[in-house]
N, C-alpha and C. Protein backbone atom coordinates (compact mmCIF):
# COMPACT_ATOMS: atom_id res chain seq x y z
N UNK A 1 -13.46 -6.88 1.72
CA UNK A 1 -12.50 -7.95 1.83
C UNK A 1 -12.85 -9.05 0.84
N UNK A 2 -14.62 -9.23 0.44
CA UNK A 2 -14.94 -10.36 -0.08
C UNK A 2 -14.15 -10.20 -1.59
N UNK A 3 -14.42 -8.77 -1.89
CA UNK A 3 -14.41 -8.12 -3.65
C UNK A 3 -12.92 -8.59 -3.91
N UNK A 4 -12.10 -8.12 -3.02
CA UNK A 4 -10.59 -8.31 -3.51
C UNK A 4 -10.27 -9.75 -3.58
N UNK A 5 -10.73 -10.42 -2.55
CA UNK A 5 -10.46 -11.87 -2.75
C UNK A 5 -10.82 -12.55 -4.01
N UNK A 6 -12.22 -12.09 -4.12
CA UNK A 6 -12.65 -12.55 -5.63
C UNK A 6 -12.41 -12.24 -6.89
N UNK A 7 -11.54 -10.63 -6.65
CA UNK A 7 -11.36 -10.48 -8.11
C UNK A 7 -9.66 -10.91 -8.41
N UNK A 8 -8.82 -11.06 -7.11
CA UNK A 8 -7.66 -11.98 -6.89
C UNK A 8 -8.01 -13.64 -7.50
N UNK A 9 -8.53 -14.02 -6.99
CA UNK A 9 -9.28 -15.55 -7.07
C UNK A 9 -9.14 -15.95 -9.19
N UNK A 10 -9.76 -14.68 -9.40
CA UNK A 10 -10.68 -15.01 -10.47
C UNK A 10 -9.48 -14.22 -11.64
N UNK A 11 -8.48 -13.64 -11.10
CA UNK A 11 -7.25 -13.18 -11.97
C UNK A 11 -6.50 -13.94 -11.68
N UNK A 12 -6.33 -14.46 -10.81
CA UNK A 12 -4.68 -14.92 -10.43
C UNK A 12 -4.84 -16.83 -10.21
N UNK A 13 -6.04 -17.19 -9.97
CA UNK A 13 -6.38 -18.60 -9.16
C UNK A 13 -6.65 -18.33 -7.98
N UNK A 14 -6.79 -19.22 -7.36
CA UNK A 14 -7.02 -19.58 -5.96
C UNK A 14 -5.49 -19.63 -5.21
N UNK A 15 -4.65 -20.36 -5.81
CA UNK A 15 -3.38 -20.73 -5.18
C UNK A 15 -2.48 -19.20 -5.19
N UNK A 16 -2.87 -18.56 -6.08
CA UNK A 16 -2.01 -17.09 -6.36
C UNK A 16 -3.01 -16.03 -4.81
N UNK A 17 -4.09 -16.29 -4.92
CA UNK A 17 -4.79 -15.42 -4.28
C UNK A 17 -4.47 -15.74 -2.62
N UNK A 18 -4.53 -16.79 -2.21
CA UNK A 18 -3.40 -17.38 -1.27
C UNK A 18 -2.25 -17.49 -0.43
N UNK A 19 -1.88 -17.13 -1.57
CA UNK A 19 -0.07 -17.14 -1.18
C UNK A 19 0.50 -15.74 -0.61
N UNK A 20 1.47 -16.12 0.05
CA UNK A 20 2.06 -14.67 1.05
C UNK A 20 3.61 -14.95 -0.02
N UNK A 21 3.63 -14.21 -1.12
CA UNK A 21 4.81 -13.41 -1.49
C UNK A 21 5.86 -12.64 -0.93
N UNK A 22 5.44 -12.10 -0.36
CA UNK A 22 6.51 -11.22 0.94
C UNK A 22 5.75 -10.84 2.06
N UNK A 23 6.75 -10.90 3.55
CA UNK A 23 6.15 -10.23 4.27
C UNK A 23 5.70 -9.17 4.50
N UNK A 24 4.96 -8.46 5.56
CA UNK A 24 4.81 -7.47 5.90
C UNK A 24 5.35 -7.06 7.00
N UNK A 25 5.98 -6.07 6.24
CA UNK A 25 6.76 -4.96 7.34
C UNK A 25 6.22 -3.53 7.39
N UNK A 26 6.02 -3.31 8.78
CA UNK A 26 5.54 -1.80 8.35
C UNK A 26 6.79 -0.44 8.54
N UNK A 27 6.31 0.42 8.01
CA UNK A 27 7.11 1.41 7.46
C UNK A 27 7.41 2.53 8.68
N UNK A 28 8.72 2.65 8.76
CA UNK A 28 9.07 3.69 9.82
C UNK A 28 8.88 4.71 9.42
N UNK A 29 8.50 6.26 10.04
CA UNK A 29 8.53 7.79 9.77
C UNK A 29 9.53 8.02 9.17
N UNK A 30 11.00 7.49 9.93
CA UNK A 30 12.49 7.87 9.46
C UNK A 30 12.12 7.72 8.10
N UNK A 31 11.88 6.41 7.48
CA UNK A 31 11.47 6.05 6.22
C UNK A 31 10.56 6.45 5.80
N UNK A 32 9.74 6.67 5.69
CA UNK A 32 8.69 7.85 5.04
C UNK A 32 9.24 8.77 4.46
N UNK A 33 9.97 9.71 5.49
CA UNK A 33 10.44 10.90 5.54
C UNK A 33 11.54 10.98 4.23
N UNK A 34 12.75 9.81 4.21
CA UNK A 34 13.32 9.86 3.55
C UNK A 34 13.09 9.29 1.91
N UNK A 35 11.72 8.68 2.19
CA UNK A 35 11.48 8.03 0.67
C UNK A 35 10.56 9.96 -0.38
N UNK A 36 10.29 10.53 0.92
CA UNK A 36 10.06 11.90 0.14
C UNK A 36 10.93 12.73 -0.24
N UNK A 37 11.66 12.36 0.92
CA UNK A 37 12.87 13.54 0.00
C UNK A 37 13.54 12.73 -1.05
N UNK A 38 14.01 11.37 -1.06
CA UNK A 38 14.46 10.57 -2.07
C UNK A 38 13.89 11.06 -3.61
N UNK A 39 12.92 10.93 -3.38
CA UNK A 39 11.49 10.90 -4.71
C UNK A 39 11.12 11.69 -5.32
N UNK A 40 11.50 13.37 -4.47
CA UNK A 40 11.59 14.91 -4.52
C UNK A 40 9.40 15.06 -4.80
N UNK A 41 8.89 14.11 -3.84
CA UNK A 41 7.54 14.35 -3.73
C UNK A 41 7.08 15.65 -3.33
N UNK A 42 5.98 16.16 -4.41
CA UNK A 42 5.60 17.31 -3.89
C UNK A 42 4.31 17.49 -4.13
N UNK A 43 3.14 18.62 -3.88
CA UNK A 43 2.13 18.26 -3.06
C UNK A 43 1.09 17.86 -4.56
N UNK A 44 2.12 18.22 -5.50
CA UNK A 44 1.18 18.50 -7.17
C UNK A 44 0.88 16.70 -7.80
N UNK A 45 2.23 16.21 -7.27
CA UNK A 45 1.94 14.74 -7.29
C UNK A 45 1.22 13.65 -6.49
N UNK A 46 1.49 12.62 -7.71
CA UNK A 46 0.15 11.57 -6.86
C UNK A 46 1.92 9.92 -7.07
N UNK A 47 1.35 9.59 -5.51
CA UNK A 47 1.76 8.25 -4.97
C UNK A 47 0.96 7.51 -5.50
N UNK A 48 1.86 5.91 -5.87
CA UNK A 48 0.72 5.05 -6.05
C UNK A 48 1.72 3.80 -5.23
N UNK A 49 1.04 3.23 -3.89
CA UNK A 49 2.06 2.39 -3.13
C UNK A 49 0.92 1.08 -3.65
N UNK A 50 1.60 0.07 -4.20
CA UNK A 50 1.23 -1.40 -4.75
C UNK A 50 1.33 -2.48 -3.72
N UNK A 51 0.51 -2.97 -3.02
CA UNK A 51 0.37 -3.72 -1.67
C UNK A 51 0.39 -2.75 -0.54
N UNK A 52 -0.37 -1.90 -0.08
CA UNK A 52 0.23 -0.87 0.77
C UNK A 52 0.16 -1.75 2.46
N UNK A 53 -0.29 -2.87 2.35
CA UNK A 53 -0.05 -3.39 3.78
C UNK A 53 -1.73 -2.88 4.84
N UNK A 54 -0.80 -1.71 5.50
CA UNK A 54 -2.04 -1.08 6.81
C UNK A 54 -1.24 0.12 6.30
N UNK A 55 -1.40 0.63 5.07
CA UNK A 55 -1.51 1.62 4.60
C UNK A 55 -0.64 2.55 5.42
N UNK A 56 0.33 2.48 6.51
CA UNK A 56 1.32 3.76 7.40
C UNK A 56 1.89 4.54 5.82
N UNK A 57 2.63 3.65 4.96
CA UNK A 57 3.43 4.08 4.05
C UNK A 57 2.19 5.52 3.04
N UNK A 58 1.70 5.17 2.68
CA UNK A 58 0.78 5.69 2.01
C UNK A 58 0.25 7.03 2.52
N UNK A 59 -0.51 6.56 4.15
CA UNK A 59 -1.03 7.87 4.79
C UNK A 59 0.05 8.65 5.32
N UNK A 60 1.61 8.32 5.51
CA UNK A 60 2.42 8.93 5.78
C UNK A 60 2.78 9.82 4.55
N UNK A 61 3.15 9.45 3.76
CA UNK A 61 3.38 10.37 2.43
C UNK A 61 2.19 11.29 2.21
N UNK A 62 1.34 10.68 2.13
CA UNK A 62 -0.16 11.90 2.02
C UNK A 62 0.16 12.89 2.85
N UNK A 63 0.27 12.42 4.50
CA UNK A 63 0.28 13.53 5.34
C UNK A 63 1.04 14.49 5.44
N UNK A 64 2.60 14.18 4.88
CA UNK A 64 3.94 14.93 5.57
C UNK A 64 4.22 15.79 3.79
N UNK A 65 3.67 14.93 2.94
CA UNK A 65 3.81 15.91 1.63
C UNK A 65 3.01 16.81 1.06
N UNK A 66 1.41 16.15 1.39
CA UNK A 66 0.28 17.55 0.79
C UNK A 66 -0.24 16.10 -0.80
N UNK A 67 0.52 15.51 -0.93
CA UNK A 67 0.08 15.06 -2.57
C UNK A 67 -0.72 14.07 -2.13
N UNK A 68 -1.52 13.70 -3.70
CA UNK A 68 -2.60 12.63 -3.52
C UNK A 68 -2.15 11.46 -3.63
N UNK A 69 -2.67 10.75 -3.31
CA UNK A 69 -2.46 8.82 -3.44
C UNK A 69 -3.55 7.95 -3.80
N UNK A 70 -2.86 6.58 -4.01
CA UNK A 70 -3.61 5.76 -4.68
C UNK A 70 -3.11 4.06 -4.15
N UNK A 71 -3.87 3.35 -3.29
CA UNK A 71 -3.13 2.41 -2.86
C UNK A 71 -4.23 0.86 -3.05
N UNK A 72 -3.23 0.01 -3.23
CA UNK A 72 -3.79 -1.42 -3.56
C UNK A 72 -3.62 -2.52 -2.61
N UNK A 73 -4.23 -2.92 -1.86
CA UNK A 73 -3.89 -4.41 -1.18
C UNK A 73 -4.78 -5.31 -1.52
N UNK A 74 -4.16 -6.61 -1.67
CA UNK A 74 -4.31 -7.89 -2.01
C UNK A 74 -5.49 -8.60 -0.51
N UNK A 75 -4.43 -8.54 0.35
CA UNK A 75 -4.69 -9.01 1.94
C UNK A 75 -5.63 -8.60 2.53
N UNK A 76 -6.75 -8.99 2.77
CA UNK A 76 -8.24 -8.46 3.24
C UNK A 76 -7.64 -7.88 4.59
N UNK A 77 -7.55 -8.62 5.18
CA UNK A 77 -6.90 -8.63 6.72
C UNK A 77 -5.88 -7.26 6.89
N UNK A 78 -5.34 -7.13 6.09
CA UNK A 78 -4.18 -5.90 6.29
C UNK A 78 -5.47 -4.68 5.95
N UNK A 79 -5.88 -4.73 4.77
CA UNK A 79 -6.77 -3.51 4.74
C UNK A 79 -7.45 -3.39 5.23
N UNK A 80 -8.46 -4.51 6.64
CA UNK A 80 -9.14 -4.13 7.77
C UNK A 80 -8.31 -3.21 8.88
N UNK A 81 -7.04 -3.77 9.13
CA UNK A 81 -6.58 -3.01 9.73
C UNK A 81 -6.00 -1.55 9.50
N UNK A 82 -5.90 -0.85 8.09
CA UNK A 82 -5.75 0.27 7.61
C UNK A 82 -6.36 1.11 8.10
């Protein structure tokens, strides 16, 4: 939690590292489900979800498609709870 803060801090400022840009909403199955078939994800590809929150979005696509991932959060707090 400390690393991200600091390397936020030390890219962005203090006031950027801070700030809540958008909320967090977490991601329904329905939605999961349909952002794979949307996306035509398959198991050879790799996800990359940018703020993943508590990560549902992310480990849902991993799980229901077979493909690899790659996920980023800002929010110490959200990625404790991941």
């Amino acid at each position: 939690r400390k690393r991200a803060r600091e390397f936020a801090e030390d890219k962005l400022g203090t006031t950027a590292a801070d700030a809540n840009y958008s909320p967090f909403v977490a991601t329904s199955k329905h939605q999961i489900s349909r952002l794979i078939d949307l996306a035509s994800i398959k198991p050879e590809d790799v996800v990359c979800d940018l703020g993943f929150g508590d990560a549902s979005l992310i480990c849902g696509v991993l799980e229901a498609s077979g493909c690899n991932g790659l996920g980023c959060e800002i929010d110490g707090n959200l990625v404790s709870s991941a």
